[in-house]
PDB file of N, CA and C in Angstrom:
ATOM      1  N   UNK A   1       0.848  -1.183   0.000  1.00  0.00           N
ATOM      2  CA  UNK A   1       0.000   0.000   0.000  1.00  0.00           C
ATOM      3  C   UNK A   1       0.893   1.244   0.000  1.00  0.00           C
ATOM      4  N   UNK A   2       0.824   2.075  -0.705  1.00  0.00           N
ATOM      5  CA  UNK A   2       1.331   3.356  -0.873  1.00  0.00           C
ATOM      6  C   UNK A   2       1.384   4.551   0.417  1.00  0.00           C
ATOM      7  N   UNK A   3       2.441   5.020   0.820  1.00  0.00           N
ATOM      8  CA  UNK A   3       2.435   5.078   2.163  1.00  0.00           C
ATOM      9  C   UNK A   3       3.365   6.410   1.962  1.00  0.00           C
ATOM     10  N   UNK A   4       2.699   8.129   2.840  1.00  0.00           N
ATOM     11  CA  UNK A   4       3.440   9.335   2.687  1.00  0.00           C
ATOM     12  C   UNK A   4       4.397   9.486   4.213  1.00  0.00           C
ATOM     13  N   UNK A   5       3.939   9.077   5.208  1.00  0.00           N
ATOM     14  CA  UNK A   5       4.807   9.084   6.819  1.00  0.00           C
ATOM     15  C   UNK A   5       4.842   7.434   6.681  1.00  0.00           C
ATOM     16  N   UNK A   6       6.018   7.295   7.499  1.00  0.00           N
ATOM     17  CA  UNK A   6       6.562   6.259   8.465  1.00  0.00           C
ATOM     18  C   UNK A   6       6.675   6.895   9.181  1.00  0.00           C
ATOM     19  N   UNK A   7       6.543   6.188  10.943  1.00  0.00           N
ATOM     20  CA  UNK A   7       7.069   6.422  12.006  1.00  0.00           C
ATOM     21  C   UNK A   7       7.649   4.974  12.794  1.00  0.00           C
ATOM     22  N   UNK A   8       9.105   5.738  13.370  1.00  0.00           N
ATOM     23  CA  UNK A   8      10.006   4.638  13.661  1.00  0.00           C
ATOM     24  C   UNK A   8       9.834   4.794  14.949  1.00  0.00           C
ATOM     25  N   UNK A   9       9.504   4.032  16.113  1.00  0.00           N
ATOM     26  CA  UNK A   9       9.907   4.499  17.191  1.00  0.00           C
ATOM     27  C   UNK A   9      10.726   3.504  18.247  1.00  0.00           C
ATOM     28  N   UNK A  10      12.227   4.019  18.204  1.00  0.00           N
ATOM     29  CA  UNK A  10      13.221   3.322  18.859  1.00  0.00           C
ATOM     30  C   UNK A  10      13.378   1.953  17.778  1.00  0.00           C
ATOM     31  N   UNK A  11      13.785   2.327  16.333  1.00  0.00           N
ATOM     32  CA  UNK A  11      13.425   1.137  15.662  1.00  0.00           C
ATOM     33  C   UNK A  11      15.003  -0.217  16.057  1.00  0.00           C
ATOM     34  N   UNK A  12      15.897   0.707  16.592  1.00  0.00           N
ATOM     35  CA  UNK A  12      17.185   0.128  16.599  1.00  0.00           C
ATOM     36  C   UNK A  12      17.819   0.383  17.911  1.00  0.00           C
ATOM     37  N   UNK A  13      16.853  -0.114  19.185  1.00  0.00           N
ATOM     38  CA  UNK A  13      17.416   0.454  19.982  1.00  0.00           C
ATOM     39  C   UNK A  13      17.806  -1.272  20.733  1.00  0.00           C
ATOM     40  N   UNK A  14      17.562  -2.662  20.402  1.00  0.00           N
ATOM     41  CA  UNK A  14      18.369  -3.525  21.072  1.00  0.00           C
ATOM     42  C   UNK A  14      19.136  -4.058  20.329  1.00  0.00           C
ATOM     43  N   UNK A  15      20.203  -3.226  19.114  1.00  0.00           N
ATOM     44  CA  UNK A  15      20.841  -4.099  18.501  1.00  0.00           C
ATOM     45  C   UNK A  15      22.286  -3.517  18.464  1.00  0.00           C
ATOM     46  N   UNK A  16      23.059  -4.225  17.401  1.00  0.00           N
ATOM     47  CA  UNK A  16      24.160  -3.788  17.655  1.00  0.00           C
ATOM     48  C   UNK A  16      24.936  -2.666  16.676  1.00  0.00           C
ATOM     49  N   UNK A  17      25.481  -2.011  16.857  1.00  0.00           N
ATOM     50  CA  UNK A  17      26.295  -1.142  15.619  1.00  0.00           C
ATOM     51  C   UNK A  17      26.243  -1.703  14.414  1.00  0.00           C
ATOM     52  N   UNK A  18      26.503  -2.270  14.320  1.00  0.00           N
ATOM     53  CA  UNK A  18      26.909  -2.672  12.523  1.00  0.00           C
ATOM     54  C   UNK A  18      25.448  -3.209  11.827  1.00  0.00           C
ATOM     55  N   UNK A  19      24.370  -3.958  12.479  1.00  0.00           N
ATOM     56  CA  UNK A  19      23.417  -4.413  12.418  1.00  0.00           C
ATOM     57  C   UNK A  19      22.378  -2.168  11.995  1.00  0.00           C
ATOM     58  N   UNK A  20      22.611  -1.573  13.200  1.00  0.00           N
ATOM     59  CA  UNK A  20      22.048  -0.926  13.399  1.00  0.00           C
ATOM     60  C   UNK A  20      22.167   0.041  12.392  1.00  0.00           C
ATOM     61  N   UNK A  21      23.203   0.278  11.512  1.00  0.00           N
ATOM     62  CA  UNK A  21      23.995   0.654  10.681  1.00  0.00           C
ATOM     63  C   UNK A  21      22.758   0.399   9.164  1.00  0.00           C
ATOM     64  N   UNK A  22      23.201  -0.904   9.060  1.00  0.00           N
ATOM     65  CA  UNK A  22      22.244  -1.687   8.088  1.00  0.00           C
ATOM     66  C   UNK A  22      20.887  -1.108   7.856  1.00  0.00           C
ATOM     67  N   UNK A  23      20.346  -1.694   9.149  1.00  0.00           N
ATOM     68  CA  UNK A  23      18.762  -0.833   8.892  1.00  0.00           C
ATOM     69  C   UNK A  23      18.926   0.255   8.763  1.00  0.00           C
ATOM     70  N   UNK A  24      19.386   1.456   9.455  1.00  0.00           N
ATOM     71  CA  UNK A  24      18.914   2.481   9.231  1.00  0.00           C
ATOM     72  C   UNK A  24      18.765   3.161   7.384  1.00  0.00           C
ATOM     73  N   UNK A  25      20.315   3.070   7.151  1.00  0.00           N
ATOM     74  CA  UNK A  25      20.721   3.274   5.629  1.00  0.00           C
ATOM     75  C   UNK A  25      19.742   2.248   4.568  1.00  0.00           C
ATOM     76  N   UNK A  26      18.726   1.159   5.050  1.00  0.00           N
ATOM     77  CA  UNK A  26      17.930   0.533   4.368  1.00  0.00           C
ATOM     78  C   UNK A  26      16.387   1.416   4.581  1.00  0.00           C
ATOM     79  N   UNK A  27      16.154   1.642   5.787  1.00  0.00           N
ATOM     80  CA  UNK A  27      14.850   2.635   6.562  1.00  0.00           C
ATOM     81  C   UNK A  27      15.452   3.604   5.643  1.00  0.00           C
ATOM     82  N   UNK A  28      16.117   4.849   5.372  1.00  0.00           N
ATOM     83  CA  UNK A  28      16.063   5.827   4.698  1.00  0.00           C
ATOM     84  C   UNK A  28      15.636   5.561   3.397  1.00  0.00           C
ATOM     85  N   UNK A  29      16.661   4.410   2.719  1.00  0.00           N
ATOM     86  CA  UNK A  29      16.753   4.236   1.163  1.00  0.00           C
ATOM     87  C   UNK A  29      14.819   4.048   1.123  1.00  0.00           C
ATOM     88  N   UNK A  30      14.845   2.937   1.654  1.00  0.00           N
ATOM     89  CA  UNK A  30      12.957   3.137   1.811  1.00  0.00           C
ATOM     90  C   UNK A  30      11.923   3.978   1.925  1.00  0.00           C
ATOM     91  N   UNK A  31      12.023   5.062   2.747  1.00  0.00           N
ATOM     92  CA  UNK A  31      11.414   6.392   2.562  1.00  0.00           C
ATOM     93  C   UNK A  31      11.999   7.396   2.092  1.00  0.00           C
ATOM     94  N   UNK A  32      13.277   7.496   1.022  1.00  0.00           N
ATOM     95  CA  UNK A  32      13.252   8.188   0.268  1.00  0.00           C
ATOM     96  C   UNK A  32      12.200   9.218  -0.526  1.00  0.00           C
ATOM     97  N   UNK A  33      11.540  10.355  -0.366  1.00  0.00           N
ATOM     98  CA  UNK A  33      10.843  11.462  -0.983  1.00  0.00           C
ATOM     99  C   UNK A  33       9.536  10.730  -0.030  1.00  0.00           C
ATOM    100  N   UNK A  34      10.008  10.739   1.058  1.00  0.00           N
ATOM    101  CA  UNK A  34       8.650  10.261   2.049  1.00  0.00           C
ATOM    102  C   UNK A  34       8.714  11.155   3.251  1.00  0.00           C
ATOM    103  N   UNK A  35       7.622  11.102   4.290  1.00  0.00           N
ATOM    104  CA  UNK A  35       8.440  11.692   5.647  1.00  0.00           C
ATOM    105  C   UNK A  35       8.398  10.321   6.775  1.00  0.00           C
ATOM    106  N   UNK A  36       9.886  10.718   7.358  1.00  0.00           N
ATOM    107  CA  UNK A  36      10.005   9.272   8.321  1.00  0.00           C
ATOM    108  C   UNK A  36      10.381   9.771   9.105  1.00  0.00           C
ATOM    109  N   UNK A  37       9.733   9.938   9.996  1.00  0.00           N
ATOM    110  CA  UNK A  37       9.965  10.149  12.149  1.00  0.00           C
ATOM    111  C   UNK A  37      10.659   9.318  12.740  1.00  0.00           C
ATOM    112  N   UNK A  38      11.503   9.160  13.094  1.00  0.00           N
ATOM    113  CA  UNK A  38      12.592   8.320  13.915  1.00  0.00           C
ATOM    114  C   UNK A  38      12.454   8.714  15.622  1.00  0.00           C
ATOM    115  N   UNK A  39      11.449   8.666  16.479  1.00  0.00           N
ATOM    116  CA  UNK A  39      12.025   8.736  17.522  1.00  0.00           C
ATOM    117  C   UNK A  39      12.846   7.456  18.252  1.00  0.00           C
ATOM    118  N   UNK A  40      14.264   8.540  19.197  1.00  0.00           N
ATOM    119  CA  UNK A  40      15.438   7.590  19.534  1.00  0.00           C
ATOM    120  C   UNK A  40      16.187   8.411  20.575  1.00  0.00           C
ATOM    121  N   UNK A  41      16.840   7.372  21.334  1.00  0.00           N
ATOM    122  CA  UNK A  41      17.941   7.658  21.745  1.00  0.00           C
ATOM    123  C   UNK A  41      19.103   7.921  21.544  1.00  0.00           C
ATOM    124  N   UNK A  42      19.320   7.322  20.689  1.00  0.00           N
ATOM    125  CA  UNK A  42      20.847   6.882  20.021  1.00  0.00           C
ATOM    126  C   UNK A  42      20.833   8.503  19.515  1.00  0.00           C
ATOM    127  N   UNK A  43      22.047   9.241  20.064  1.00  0.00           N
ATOM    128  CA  UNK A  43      22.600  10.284  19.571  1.00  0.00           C
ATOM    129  C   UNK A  43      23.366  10.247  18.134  1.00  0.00           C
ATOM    130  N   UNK A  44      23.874   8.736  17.867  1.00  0.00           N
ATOM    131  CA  UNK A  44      24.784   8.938  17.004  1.00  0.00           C
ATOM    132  C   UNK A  44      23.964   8.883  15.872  1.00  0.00           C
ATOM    133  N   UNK A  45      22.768   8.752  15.999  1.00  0.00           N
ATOM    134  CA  UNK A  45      21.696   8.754  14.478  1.00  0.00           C
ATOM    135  C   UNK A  45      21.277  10.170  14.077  1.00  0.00           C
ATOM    136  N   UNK A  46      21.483  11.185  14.998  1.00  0.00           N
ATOM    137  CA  UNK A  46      20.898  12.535  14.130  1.00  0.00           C
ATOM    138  C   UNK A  46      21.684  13.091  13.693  1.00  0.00           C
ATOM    139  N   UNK A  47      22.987  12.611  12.709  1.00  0.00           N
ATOM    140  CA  UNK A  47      23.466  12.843  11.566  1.00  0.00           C
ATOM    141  C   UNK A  47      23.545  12.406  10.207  1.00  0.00           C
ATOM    142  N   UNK A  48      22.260  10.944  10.308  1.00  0.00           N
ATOM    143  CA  UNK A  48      21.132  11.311   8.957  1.00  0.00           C
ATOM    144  C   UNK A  48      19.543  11.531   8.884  1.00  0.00           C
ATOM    145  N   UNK A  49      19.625  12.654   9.443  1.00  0.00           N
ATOM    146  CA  UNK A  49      18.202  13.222   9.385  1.00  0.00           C
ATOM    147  C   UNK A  49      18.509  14.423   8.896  1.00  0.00           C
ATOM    148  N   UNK A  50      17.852  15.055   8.473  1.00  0.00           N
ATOM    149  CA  UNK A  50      17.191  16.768   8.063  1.00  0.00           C
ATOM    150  C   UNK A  50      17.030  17.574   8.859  1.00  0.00           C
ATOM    151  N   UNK A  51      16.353  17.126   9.703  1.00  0.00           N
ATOM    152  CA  UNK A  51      15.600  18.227  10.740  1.00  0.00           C
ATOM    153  C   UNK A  51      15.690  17.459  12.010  1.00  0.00           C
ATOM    154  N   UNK A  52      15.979  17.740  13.166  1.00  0.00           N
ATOM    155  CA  UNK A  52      16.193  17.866  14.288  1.00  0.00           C
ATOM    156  C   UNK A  52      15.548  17.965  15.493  1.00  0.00           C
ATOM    157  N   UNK A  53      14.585  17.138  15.938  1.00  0.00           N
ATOM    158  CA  UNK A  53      13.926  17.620  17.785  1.00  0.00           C
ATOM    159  C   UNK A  53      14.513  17.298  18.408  1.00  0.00           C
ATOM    160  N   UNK A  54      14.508  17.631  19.817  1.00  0.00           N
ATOM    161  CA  UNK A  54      15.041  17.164  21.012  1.00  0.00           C
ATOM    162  C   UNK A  54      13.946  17.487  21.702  1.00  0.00           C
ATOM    163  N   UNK A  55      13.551  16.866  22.839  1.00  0.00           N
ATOM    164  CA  UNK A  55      12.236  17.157  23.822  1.00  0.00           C
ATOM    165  C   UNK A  55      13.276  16.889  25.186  1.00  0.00           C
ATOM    166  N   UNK A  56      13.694  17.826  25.742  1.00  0.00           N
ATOM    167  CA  UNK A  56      14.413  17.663  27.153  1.00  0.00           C
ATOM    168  C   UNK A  56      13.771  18.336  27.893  1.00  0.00           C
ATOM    169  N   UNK A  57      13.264  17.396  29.113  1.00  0.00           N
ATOM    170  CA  UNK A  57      12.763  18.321  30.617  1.00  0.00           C
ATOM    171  C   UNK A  57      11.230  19.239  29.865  1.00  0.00           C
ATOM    172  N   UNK A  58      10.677  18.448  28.994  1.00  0.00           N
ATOM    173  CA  UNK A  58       9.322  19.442  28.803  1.00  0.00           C
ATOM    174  C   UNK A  58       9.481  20.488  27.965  1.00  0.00           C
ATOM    175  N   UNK A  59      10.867  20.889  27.609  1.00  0.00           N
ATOM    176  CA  UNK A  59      11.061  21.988  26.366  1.00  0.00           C
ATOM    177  C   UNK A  59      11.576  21.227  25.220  1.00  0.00           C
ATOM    178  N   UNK A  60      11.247  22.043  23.873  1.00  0.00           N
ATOM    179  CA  UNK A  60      11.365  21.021  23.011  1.00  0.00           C
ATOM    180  C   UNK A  60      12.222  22.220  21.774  1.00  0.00           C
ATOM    181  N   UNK A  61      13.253  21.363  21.591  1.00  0.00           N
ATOM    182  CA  UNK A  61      14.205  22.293  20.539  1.00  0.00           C
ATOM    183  C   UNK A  61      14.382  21.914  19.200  1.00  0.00           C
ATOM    184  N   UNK A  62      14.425  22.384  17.943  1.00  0.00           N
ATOM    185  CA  UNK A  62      14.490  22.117  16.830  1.00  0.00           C
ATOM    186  C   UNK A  62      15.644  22.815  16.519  1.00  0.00           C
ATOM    187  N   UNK A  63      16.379  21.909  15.153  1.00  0.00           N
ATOM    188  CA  UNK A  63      17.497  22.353  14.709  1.00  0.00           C
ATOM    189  C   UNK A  63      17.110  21.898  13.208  1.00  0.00           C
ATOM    190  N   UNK A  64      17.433  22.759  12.391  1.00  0.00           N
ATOM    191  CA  UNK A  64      17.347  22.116  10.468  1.00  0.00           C
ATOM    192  C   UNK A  64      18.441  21.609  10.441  1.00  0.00           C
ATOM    193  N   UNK A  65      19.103  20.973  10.824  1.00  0.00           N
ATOM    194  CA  UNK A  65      19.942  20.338  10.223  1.00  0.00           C
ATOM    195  C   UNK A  65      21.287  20.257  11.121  1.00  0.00           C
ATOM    196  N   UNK A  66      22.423  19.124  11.127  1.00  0.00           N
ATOM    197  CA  UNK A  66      22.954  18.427  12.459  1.00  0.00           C
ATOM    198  C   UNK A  66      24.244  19.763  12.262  1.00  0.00           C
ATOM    199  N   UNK A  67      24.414  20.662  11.182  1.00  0.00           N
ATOM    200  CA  UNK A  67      25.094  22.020  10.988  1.00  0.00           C
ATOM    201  C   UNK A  67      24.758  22.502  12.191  1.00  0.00           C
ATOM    202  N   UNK A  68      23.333  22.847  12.224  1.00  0.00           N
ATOM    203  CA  UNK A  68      22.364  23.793  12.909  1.00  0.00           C
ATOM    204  C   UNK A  68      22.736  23.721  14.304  1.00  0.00           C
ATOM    205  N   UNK A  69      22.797  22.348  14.477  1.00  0.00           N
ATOM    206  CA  UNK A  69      22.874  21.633  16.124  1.00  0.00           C
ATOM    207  C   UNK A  69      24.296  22.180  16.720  1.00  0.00           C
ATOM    208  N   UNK A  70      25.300  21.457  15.945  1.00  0.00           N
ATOM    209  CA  UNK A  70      26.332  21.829  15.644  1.00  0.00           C
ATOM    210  C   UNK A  70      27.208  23.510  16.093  1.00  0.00           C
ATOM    211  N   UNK A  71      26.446  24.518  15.430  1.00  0.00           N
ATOM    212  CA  UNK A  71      26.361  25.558  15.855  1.00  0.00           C
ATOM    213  C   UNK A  71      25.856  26.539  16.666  1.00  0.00           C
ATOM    214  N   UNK A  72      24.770  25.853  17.270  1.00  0.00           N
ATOM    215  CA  UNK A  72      23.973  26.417  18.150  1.00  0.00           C
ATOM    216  C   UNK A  72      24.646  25.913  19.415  1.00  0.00           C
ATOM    217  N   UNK A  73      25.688  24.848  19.485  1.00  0.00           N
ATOM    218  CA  UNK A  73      25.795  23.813  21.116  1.00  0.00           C
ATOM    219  C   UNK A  73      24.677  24.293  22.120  1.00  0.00           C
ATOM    220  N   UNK A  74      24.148  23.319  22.260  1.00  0.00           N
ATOM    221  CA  UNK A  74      23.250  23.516  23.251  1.00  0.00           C
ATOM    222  C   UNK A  74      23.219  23.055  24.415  1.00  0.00           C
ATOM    223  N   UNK A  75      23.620  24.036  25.930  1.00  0.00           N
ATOM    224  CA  UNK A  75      24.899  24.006  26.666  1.00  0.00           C
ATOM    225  C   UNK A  75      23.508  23.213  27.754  1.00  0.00           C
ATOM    226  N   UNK A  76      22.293  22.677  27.405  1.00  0.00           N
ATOM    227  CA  UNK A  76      21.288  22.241  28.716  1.00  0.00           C
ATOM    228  C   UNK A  76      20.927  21.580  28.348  1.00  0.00           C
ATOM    229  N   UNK A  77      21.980  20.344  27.740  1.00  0.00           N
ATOM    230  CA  UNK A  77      22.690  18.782  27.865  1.00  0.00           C
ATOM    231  C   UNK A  77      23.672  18.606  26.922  1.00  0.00           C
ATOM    232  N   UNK A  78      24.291  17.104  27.091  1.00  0.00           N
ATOM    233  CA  UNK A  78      25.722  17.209  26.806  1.00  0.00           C
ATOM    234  C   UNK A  78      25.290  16.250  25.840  1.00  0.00           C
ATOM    235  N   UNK A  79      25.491  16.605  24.716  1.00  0.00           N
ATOM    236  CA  UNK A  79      24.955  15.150  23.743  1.00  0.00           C
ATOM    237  C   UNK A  79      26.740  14.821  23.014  1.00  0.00           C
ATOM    238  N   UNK A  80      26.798  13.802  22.595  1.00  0.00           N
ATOM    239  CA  UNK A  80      27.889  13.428  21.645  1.00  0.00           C
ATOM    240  C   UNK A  80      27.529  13.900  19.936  1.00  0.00           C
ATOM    241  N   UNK A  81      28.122  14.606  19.562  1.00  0.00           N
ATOM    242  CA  UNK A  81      27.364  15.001  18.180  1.00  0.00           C
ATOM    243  C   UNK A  81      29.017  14.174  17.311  1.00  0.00           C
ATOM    244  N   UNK A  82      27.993  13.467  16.347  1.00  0.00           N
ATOM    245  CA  UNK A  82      28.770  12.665  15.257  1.00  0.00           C
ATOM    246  C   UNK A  82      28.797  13.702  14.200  1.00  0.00           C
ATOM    247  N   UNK A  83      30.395  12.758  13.907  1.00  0.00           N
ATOM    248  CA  UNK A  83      31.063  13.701  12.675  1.00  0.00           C
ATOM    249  C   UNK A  83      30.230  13.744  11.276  1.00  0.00           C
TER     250      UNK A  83
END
């Protein structure tokens, strides 16, 4: 069936790196010119996304892009931001 959102939620959160790796770069190639929601933990994944939330402590921050994040550091938490 023809499908405009996916939503992922925590789609890769009991596996391992290289596994986790796999899906994701397969989940994108798949919703290619689609919209796909990924909510996650894994910090090291919002450097293939577009656009950016964070929901910490009840406030909720947006960034366009992991540049955005990048440049803004956002000093009220400590995230690991991938290269």
């Amino acid at each position: 069936k023809p499908f405009e959102v996916l939503i992922f939620d925590e789609a890769t959160s009991n596996i391992d790196a290289i596994t986790e790796n796999k899906i994701i770069h397969n989940l994108l190639r798949l919703s290619k010119d689609k919209i796909a929601i990924f909510a996650t933990h894994r910090q090291n994944l919002i450097k293939y996304f577009d656009s950016i939330i964070i929901i910490h402590n009840g406030d909720i921050y947006q960034f366009n892009s992991l540049e955005d994040f990048k440049l803004t550091k956002p000093d009220i938490f400590r995230l690991t931001i991938p290269n």
